[in-house]
Structures are given as structure tokens and as C-alpha cells.
N, C-alpha and C. Protein backbone atom coordinates (compact mmCIF):
# COMPACT_ATOMS: atom_id res chain seq x y z
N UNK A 1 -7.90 9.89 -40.47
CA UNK A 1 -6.98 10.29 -39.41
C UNK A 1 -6.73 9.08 -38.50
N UNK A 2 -5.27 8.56 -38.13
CA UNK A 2 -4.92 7.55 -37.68
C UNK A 2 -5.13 7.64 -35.97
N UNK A 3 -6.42 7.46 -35.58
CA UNK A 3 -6.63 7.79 -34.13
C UNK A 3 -5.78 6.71 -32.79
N UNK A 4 -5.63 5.89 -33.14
CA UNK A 4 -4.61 4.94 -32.20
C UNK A 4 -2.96 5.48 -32.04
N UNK A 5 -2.34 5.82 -32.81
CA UNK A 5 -1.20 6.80 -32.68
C UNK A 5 -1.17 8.11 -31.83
N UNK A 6 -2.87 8.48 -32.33
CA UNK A 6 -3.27 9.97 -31.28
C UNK A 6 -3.22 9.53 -29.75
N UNK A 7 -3.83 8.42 -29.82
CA UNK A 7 -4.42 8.17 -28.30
C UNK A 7 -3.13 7.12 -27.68
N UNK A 8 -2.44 6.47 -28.41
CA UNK A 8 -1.20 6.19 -27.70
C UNK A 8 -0.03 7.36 -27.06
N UNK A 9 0.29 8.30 -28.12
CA UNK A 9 0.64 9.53 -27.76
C UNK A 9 -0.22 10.38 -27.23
N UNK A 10 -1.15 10.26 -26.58
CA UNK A 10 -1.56 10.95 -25.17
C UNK A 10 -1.61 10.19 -23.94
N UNK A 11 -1.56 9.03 -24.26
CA UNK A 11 -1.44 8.25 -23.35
C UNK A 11 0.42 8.12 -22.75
N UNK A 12 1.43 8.10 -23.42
CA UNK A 12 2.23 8.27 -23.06
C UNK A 12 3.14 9.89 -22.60
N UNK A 13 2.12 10.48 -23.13
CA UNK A 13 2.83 12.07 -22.29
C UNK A 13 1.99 12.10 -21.21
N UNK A 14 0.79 10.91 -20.97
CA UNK A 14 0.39 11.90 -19.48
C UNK A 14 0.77 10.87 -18.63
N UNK A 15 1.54 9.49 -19.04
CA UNK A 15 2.39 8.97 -18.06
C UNK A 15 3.61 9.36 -17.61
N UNK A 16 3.99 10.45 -18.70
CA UNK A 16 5.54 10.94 -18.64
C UNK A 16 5.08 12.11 -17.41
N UNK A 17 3.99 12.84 -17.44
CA UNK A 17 3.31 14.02 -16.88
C UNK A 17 3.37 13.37 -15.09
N UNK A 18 2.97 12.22 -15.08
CA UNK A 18 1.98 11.97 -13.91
C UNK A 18 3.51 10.92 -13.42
N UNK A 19 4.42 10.68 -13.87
CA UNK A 19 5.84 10.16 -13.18
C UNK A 19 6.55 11.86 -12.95
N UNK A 20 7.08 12.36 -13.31
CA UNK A 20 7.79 13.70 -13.27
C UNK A 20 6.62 14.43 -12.05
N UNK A 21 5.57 14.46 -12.17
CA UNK A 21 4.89 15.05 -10.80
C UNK A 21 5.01 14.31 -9.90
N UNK A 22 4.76 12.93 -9.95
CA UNK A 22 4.83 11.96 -8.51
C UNK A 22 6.25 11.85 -8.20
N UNK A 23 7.46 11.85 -9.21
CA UNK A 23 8.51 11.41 -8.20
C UNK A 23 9.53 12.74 -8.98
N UNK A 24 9.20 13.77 -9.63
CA UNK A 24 10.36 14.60 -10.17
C UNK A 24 11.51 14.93 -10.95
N UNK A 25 12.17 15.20 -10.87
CA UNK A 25 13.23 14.89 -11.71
C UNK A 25 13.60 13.72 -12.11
N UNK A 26 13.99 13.13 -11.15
CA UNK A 26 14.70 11.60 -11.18
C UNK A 26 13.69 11.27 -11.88
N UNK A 27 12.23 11.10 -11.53
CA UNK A 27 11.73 10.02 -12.21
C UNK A 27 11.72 10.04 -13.49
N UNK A 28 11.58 11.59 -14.53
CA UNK A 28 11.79 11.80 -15.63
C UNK A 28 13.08 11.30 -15.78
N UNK A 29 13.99 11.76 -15.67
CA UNK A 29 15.38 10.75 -15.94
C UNK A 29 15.11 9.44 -16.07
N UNK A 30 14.74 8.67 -15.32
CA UNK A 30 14.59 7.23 -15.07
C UNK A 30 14.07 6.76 -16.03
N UNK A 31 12.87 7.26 -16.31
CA UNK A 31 11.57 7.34 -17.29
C UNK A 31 12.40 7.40 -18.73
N UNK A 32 13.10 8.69 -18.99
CA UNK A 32 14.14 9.11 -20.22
C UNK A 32 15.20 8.09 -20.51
N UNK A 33 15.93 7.11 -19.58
CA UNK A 33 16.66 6.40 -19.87
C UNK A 33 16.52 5.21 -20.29
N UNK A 34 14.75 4.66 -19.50
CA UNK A 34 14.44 3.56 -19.86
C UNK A 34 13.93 3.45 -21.40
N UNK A 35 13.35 4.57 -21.55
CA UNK A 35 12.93 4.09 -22.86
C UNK A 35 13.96 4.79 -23.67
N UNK A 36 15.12 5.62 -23.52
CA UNK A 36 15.92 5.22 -24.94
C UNK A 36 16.44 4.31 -25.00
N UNK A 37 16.55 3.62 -23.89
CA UNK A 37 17.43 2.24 -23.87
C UNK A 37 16.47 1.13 -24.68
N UNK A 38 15.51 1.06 -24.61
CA UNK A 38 14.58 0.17 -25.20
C UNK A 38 14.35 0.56 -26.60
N UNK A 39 14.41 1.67 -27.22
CA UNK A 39 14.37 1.83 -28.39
C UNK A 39 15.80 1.69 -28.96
N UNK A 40 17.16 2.12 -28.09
CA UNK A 40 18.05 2.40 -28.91
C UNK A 40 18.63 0.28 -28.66
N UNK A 41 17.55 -0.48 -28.15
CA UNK A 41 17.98 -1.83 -27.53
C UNK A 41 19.87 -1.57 -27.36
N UNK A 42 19.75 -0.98 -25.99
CA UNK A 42 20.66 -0.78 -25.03
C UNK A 42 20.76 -1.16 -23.69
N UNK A 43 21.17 -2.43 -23.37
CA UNK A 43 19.88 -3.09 -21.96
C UNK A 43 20.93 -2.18 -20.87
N UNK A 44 21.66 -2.01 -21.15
CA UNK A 44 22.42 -1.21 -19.88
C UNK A 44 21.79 -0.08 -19.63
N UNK A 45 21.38 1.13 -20.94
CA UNK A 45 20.72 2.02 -20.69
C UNK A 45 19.50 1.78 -19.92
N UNK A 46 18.15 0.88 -20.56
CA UNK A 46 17.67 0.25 -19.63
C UNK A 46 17.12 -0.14 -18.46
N UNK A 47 18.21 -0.59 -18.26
CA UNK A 47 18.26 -1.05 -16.78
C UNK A 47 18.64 -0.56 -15.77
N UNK A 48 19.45 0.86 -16.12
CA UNK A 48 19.49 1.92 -15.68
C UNK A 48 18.60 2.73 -15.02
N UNK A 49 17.52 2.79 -16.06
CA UNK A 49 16.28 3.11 -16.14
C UNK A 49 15.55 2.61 -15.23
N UNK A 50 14.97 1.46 -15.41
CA UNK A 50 14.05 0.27 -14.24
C UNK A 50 14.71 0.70 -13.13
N UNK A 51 16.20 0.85 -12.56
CA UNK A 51 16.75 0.42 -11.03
C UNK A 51 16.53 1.93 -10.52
N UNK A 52 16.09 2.96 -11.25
CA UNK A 52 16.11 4.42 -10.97
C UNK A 52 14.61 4.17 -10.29
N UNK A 53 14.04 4.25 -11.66
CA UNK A 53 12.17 4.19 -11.18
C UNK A 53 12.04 3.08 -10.26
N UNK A 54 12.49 1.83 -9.91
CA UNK A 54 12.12 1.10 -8.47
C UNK A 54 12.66 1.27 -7.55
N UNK A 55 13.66 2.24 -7.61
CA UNK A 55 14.20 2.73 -6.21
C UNK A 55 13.54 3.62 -6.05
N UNK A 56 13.26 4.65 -6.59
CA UNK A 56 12.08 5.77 -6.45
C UNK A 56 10.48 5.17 -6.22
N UNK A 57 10.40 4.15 -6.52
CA UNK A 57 9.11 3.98 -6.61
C UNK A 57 9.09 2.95 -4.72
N UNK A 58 10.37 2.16 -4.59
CA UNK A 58 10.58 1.57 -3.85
C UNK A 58 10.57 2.42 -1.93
N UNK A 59 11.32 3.92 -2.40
CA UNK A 59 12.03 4.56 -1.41
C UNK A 59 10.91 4.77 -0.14
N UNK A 60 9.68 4.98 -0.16
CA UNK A 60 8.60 5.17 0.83
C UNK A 60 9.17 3.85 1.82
N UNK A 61 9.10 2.62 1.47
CA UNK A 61 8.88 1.30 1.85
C UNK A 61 10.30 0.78 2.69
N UNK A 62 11.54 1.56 2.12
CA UNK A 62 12.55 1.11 2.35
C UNK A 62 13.12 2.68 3.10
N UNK A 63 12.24 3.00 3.40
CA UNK A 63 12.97 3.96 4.59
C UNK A 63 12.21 3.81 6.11
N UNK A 64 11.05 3.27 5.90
CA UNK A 64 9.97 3.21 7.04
C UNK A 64 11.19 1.75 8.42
């Protein structure tokens, strides 16, 4: 049984888990765009992606 595939795929649903609880929707979106963009190598999709999750990740800092 190929255990590194197991434990990569748990490792990436409980980052998908633990972004969608910390920042919600958006961040799943953000999260969803970046990596089809990286698989479908779409840098617009992308980067889409990144400017979602660092504005969300950014927004505490830049509202104070």
C-alpha cells in the first residue's frame, strides 16, 4: 500500500479544511483557483489565486 500518496492526501484536505475555516469561502475559492491554475499551468488562473489568499490573509493588517 502506497503510504506517501495517503499521507500527502491528508495532508492536503486538512489544509483545504483549516483555509475554508480560517478565512471561508473566499479562501476556498482562492485555494480552488490556485491550484487549478498550477495544474492546468494557467499563471493567470494562478495568480488569481495567490492575490485572493494574500489579500485575505493580508486583510487583519491592512485594515488596522
Amino acid at each position: 500500500m502506497p503510504v506517501l500518496p495517503l499521507l500527502c492526501t491528508l495532508f492536503v484536505v486538512g489544509v483545504e479544511q483549516t483555509v475554508q475555516w480560517r478565512y471561508g469561502t473566499a479562501g476556498a475559492l482562492g485555494l480552488l483557483l490556485l491550484s487549478v491554475g498550477i495544474k492546468a499551468r494557467r499563471p493567470a488562473m494562478s495568480s488569481a489565486g495567490a492575490v485572493v489568499l494574500a489579500l485575505l490573509v493580508a486583510s487583519p493588517a491592512l485594515s488596522s
